[in-house]
PDB file of N, CA and C in Angstrom:
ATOM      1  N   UNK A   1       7.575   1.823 -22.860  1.00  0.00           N
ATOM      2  CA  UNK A   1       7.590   1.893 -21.415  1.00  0.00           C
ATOM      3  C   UNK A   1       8.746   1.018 -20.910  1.00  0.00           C
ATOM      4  N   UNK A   2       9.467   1.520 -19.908  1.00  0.00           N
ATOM      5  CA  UNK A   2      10.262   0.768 -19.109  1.00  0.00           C
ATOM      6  C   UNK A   2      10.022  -0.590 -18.799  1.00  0.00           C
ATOM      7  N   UNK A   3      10.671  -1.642 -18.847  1.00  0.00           N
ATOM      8  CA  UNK A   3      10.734  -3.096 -18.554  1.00  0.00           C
ATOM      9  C   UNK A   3       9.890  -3.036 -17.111  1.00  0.00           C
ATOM     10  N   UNK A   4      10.816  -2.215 -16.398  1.00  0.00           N
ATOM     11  CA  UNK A   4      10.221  -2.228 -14.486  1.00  0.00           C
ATOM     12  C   UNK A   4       8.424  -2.156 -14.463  1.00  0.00           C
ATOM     13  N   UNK A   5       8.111  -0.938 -15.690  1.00  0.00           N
ATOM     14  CA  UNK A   5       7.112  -0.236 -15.587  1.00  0.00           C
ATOM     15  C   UNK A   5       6.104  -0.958 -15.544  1.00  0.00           C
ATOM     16  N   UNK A   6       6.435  -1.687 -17.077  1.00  0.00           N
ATOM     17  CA  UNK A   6       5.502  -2.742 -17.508  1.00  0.00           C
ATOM     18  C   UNK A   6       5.173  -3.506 -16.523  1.00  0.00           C
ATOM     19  N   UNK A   7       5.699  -4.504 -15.884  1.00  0.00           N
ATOM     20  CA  UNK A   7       6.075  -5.495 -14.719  1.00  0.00           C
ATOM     21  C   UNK A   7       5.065  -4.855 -13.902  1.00  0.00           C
ATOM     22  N   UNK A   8       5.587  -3.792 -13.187  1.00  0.00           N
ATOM     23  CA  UNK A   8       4.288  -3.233 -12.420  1.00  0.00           C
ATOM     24  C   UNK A   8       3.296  -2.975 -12.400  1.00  0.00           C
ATOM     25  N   UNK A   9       3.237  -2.867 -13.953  1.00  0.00           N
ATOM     26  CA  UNK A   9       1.610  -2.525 -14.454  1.00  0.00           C
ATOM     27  C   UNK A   9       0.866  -3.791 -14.410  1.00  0.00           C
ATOM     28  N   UNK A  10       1.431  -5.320 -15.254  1.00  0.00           N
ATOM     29  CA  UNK A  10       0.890  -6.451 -14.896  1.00  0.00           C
ATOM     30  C   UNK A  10       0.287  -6.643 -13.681  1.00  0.00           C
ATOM     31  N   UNK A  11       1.404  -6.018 -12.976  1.00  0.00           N
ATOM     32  CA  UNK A  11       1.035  -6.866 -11.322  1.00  0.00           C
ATOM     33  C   UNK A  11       0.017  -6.034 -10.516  1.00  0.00           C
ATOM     34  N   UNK A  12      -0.237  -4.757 -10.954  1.00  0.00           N
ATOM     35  CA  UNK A  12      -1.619  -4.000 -10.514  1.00  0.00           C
ATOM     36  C   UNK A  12      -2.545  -4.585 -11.354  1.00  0.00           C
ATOM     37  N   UNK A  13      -2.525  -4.993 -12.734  1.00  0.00           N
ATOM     38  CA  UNK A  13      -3.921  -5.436 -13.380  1.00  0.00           C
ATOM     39  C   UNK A  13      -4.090  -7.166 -12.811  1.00  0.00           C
ATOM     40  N   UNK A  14      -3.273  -7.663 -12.471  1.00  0.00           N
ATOM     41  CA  UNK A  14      -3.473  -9.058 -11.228  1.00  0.00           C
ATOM     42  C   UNK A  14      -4.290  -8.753 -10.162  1.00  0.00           C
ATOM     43  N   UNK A  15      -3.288  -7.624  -9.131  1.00  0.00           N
ATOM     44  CA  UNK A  15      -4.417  -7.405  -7.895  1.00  0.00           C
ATOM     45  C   UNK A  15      -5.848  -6.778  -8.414  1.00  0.00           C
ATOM     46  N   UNK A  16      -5.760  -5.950  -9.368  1.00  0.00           N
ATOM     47  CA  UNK A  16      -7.134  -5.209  -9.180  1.00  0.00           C
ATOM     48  C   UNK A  16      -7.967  -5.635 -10.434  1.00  0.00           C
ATOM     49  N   UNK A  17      -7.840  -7.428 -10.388  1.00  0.00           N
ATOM     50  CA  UNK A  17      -8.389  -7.894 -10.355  1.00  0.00           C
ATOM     51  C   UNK A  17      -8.892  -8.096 -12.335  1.00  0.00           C
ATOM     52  N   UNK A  18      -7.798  -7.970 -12.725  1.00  0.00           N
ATOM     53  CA  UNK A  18      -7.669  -8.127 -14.238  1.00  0.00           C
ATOM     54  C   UNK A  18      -6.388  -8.741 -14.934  1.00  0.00           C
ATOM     55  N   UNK A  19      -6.647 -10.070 -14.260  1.00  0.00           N
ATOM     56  CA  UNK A  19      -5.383 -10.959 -14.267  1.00  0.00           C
ATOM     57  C   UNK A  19      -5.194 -11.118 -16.088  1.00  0.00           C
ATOM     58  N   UNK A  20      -4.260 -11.728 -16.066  1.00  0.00           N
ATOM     59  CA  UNK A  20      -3.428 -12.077 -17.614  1.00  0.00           C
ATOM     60  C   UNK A  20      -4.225 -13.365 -17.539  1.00  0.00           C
ATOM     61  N   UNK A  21      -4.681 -14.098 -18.924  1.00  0.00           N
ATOM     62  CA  UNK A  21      -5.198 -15.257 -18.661  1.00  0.00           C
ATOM     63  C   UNK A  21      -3.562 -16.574 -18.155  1.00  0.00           C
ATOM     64  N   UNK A  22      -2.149 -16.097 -18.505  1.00  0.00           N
ATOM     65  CA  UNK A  22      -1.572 -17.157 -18.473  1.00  0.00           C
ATOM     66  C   UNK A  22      -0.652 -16.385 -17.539  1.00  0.00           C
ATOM     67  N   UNK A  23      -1.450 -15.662 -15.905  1.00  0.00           N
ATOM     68  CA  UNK A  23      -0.719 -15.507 -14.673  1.00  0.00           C
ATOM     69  C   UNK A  23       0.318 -16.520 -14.210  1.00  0.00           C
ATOM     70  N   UNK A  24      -0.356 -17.507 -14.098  1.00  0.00           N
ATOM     71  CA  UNK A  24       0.429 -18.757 -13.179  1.00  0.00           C
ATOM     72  C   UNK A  24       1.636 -18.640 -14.019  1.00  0.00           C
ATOM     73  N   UNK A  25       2.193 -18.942 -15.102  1.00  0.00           N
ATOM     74  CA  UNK A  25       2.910 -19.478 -16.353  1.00  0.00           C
ATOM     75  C   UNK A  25       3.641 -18.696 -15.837  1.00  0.00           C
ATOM     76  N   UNK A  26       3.088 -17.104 -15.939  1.00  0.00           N
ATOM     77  CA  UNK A  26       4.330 -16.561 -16.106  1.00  0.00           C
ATOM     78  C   UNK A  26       5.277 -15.906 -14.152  1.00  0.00           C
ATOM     79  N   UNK A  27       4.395 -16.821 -13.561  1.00  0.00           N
ATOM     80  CA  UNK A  27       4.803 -16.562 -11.819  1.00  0.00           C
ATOM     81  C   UNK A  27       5.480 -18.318 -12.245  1.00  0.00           C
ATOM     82  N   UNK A  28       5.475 -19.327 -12.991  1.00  0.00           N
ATOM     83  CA  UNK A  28       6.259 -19.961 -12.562  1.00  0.00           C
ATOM     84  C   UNK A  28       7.974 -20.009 -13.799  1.00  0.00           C
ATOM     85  N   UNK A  29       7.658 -19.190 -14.618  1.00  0.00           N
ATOM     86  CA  UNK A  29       9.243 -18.752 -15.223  1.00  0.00           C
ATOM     87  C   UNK A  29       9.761 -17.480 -14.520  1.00  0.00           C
ATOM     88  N   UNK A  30       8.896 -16.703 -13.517  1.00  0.00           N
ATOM     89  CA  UNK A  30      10.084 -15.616 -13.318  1.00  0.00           C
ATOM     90  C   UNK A  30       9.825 -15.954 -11.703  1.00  0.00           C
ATOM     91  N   UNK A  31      10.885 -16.264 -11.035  1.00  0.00           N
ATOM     92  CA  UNK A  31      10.822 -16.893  -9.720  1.00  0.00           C
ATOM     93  C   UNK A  31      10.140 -15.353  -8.960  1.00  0.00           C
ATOM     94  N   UNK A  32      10.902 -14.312  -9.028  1.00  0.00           N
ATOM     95  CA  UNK A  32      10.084 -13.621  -8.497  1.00  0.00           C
ATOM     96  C   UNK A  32       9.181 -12.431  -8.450  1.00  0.00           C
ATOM     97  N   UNK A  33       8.747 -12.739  -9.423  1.00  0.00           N
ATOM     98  CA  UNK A  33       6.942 -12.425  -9.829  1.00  0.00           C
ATOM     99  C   UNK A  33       6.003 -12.839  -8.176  1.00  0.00           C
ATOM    100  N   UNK A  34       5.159 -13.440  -7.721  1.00  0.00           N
ATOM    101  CA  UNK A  34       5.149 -13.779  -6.667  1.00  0.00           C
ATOM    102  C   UNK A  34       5.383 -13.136  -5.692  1.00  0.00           C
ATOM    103  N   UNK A  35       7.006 -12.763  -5.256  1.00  0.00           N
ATOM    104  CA  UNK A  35       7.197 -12.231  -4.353  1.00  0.00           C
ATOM    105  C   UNK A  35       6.461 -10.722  -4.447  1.00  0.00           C
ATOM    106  N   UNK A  36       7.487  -9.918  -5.549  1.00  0.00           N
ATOM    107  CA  UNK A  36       7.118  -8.579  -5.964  1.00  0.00           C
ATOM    108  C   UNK A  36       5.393  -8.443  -5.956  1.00  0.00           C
ATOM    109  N   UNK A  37       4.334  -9.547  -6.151  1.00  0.00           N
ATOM    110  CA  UNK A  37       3.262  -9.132  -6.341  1.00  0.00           C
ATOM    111  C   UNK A  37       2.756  -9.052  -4.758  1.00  0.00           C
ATOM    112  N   UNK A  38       3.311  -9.818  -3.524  1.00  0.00           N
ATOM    113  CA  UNK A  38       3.048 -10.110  -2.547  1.00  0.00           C
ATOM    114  C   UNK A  38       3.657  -8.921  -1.979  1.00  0.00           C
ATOM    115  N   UNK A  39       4.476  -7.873  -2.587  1.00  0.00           N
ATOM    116  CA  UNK A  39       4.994  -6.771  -1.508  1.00  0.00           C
ATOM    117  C   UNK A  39       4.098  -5.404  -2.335  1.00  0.00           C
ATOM    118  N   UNK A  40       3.487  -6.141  -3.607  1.00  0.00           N
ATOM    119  CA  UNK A  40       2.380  -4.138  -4.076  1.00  0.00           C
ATOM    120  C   UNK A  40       1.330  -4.585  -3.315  1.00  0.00           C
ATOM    121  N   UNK A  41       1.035  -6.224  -2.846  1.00  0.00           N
ATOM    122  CA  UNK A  41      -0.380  -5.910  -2.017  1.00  0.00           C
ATOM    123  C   UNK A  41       0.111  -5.447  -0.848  1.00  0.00           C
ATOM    124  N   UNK A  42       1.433  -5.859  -0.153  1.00  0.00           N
ATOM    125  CA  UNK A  42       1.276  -5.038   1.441  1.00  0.00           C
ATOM    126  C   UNK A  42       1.272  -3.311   1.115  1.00  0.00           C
ATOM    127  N   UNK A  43       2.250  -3.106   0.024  1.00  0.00           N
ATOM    128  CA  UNK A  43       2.116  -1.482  -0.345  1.00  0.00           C
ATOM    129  C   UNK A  43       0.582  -0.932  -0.127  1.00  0.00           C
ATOM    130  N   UNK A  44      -0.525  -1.658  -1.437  1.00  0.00           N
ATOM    131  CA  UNK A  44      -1.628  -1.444  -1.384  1.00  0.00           C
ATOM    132  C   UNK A  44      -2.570  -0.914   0.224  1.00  0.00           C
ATOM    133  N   UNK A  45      -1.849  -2.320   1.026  1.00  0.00           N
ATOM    134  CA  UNK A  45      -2.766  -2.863   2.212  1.00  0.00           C
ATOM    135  C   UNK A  45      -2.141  -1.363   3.234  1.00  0.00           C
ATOM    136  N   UNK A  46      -1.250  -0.926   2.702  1.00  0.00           N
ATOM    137  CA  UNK A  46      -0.649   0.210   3.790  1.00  0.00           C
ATOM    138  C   UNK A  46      -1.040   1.552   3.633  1.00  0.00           C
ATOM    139  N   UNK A  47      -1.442   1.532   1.952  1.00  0.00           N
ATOM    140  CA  UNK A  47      -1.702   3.048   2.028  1.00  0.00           C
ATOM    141  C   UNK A  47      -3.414   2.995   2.010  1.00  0.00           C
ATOM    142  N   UNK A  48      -4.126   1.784   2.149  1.00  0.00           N
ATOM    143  CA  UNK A  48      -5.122   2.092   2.252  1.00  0.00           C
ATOM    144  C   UNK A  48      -5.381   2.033   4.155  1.00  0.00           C
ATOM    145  N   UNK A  49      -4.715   1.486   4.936  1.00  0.00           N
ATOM    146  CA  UNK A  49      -4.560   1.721   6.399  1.00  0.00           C
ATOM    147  C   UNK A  49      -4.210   3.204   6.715  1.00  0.00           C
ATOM    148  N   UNK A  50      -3.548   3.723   5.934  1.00  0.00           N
ATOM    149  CA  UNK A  50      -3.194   5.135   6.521  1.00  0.00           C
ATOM    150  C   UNK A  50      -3.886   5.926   5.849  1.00  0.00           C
ATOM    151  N   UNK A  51      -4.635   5.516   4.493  1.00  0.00           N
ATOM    152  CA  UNK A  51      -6.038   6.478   4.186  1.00  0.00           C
ATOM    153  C   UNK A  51      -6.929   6.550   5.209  1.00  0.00           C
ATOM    154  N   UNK A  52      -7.082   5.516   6.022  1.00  0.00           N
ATOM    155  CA  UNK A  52      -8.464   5.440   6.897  1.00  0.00           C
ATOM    156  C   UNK A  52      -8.092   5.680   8.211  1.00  0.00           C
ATOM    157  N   UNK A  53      -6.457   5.807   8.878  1.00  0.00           N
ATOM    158  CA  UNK A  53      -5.709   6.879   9.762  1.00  0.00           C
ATOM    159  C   UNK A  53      -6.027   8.033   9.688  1.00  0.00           C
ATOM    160  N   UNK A  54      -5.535   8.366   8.344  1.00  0.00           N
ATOM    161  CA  UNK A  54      -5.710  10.036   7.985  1.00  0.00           C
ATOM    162  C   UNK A  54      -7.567  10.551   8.050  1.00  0.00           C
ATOM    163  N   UNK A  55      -8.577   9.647   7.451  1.00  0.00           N
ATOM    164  CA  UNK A  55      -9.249  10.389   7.497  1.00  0.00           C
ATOM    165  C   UNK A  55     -10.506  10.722   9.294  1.00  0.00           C
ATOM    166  N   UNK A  56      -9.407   9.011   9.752  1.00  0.00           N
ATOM    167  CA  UNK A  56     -10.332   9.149  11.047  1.00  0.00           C
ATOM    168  C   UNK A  56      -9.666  10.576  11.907  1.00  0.00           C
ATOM    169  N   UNK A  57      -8.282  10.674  11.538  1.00  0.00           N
ATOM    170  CA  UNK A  57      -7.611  11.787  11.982  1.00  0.00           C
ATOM    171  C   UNK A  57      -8.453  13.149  11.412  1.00  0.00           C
ATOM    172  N   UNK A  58      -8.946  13.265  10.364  1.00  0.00           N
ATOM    173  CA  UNK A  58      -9.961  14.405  10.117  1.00  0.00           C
ATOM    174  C   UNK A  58     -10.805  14.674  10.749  1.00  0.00           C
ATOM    175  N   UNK A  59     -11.627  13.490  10.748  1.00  0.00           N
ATOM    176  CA  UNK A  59     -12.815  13.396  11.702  1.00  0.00           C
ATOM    177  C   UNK A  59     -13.069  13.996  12.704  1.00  0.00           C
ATOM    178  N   UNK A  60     -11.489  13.316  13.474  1.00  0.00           N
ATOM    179  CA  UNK A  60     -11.501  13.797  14.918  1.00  0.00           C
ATOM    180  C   UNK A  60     -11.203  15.339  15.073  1.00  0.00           C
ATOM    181  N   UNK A  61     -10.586  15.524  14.058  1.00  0.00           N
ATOM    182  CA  UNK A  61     -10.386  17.338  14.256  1.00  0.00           C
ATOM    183  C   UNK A  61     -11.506  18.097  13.619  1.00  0.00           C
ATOM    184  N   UNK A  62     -12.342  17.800  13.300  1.00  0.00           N
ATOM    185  CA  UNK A  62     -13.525  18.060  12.859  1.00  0.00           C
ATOM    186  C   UNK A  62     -14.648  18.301  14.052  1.00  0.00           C
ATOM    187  N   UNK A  63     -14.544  17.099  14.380  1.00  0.00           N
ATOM    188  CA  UNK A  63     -15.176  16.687  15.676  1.00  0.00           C
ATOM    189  C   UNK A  63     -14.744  17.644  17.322  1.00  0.00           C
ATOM    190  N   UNK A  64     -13.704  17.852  17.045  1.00  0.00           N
ATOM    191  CA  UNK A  64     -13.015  18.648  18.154  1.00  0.00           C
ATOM    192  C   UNK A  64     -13.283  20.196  17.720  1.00  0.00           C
ATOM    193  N   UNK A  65     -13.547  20.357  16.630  1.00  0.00           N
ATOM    194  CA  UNK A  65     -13.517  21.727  16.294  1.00  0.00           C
ATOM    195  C   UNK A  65     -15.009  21.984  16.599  1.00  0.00           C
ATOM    196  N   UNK A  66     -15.702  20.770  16.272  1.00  0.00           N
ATOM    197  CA  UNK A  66     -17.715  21.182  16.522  1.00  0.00           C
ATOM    198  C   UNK A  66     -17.628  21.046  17.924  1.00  0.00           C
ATOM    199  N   UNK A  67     -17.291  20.475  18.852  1.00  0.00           N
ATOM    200  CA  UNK A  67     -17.715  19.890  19.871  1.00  0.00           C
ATOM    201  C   UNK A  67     -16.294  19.784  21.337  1.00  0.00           C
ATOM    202  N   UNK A  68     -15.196  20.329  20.894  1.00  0.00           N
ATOM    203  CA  UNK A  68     -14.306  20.742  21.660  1.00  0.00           C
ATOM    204  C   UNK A  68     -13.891  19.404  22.396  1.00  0.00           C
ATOM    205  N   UNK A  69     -14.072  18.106  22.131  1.00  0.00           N
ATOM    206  CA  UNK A  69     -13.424  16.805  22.395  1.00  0.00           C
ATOM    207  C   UNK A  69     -12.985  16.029  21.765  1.00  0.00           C
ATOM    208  N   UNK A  70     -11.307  15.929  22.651  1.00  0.00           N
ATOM    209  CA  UNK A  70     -10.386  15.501  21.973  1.00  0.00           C
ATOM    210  C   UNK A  70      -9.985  14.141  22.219  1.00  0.00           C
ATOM    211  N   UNK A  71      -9.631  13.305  21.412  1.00  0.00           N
ATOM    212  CA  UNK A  71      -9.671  11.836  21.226  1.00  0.00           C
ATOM    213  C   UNK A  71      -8.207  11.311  21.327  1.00  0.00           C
ATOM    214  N   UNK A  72      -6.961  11.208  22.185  1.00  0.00           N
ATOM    215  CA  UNK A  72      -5.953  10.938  22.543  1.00  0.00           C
ATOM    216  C   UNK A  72      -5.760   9.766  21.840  1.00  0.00           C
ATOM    217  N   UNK A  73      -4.730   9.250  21.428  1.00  0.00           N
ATOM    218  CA  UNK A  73      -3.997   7.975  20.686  1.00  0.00           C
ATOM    219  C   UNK A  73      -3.849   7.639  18.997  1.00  0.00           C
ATOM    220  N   UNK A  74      -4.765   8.493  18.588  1.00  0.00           N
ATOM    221  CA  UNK A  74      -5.001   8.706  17.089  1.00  0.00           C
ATOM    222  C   UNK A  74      -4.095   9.033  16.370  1.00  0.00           C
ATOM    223  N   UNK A  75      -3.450  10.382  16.676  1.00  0.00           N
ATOM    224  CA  UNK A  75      -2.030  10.836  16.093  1.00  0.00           C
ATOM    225  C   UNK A  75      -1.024  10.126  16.105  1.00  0.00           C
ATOM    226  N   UNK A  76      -0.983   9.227  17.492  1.00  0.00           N
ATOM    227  CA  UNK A  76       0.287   8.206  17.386  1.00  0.00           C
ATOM    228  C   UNK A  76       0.151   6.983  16.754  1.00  0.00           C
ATOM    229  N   UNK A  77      -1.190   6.713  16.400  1.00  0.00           N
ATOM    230  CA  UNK A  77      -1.978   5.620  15.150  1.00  0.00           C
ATOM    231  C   UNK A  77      -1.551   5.916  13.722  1.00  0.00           C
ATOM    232  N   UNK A  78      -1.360   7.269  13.968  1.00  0.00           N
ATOM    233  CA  UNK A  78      -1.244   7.457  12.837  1.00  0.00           C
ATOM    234  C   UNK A  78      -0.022   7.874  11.936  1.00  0.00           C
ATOM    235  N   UNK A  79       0.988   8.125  13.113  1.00  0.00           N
ATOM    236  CA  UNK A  79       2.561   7.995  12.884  1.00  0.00           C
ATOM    237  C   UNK A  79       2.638   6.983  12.490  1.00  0.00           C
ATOM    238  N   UNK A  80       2.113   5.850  13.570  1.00  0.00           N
ATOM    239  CA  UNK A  80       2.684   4.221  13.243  1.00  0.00           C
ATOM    240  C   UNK A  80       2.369   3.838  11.666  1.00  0.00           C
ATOM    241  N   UNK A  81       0.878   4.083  11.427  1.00  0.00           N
ATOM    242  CA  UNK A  81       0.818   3.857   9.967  1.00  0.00           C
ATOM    243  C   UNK A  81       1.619   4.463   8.708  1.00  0.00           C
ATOM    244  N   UNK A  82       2.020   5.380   9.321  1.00  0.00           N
ATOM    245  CA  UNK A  82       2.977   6.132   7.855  1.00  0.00           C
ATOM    246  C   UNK A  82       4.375   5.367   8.221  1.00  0.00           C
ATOM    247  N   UNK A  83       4.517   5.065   9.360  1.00  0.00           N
ATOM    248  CA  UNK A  83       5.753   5.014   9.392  1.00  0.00           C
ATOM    249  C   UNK A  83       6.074   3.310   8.739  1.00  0.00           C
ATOM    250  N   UNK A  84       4.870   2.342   9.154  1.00  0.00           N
ATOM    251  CA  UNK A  84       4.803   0.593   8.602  1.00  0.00           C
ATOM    252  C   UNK A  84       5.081   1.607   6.748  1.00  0.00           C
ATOM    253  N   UNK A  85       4.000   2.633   6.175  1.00  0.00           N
ATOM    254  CA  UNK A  85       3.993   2.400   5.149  1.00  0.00           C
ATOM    255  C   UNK A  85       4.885   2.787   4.597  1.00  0.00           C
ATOM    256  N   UNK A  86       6.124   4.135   5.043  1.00  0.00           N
ATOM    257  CA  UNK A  86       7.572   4.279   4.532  1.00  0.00           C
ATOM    258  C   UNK A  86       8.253   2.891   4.753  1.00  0.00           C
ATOM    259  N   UNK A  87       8.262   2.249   6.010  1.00  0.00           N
ATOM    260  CA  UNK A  87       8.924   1.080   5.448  1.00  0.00           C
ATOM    261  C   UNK A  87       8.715   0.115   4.143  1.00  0.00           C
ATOM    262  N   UNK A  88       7.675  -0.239   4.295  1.00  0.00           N
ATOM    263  CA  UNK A  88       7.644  -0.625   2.491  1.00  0.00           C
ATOM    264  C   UNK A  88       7.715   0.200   1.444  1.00  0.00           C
ATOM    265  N   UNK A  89       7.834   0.843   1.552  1.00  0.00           N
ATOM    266  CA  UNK A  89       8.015   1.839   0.119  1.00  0.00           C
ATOM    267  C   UNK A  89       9.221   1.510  -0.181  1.00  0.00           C
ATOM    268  N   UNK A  90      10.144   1.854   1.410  1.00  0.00           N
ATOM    269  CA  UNK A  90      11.649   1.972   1.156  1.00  0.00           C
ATOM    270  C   UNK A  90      12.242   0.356   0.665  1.00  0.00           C
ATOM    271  N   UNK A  91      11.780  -1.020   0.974  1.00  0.00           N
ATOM    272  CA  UNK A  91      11.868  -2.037   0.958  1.00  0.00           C
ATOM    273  C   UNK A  91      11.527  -2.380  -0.310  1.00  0.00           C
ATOM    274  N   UNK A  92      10.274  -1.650  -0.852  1.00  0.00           N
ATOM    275  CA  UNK A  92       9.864  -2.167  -2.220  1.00  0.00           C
ATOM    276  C   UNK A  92      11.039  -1.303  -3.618  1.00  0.00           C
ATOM    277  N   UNK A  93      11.732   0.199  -3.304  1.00  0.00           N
ATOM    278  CA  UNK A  93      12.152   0.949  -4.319  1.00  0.00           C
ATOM    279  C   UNK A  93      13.784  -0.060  -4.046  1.00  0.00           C
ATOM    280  N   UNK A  94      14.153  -0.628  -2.464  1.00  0.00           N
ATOM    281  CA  UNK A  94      15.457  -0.925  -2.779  1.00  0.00           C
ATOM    282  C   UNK A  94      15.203  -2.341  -3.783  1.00  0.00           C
ATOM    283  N   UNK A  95      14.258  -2.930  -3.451  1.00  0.00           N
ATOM    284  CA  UNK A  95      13.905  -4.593  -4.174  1.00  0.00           C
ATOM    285  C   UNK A  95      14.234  -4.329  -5.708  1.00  0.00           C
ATOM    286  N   UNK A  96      13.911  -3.002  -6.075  1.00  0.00           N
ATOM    287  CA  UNK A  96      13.504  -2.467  -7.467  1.00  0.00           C
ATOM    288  C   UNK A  96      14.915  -2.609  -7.852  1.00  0.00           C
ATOM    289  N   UNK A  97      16.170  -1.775  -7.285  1.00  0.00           N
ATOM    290  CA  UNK A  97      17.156  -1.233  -7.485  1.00  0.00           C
ATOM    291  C   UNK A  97      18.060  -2.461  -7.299  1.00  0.00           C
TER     292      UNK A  97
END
């Protein structure tokens, strides 16, 4: 596997909560370990905000389809969230590069 790959894979088995026993060690030889792990949780924190955009956005068209009322501000909730979460994507692939 790719050097990058690996790296990333560590740093998902950190957040989700299946740390390396000698984490710290190795966040204090690679200066930025740390950072990179602090930008997959905002990644994380974004696509799970625009999972729960998207599905209140179901809802509501669900809801509008049973009951013919429509819930104004949602769609533009829900631009905003894709749009915070393309920004990190794009922030995290240039960090990569």
């Amino acid at each position: 596997m790719r050097p990058e790959l690996e790296r990333l894979q560590r740093i998902e088995h950190h957040l989700l909560g299946q740390p390396s026993a000698d984490w710290h060690v190795q966040e204090l030889l690679d200066a930025d370990l740390a950072a990179d792990t602090d930008l997959q949780r905002q990644l994380y924190q974004g696509l799970y905000v625009a999972g729960r955009q998207q599905l209140r956005s179901e809802l509501v068209a669900i809801h509008r389809q049973l009951y013919g009322t429509k819930r104004l501000g949602r769609v533009a909730q829900f631009q905003a969230a894709l749009s915070n979460l393309s920004q990190q994507l794009r922030r995290y692939f240039t960090h990569l590069g």
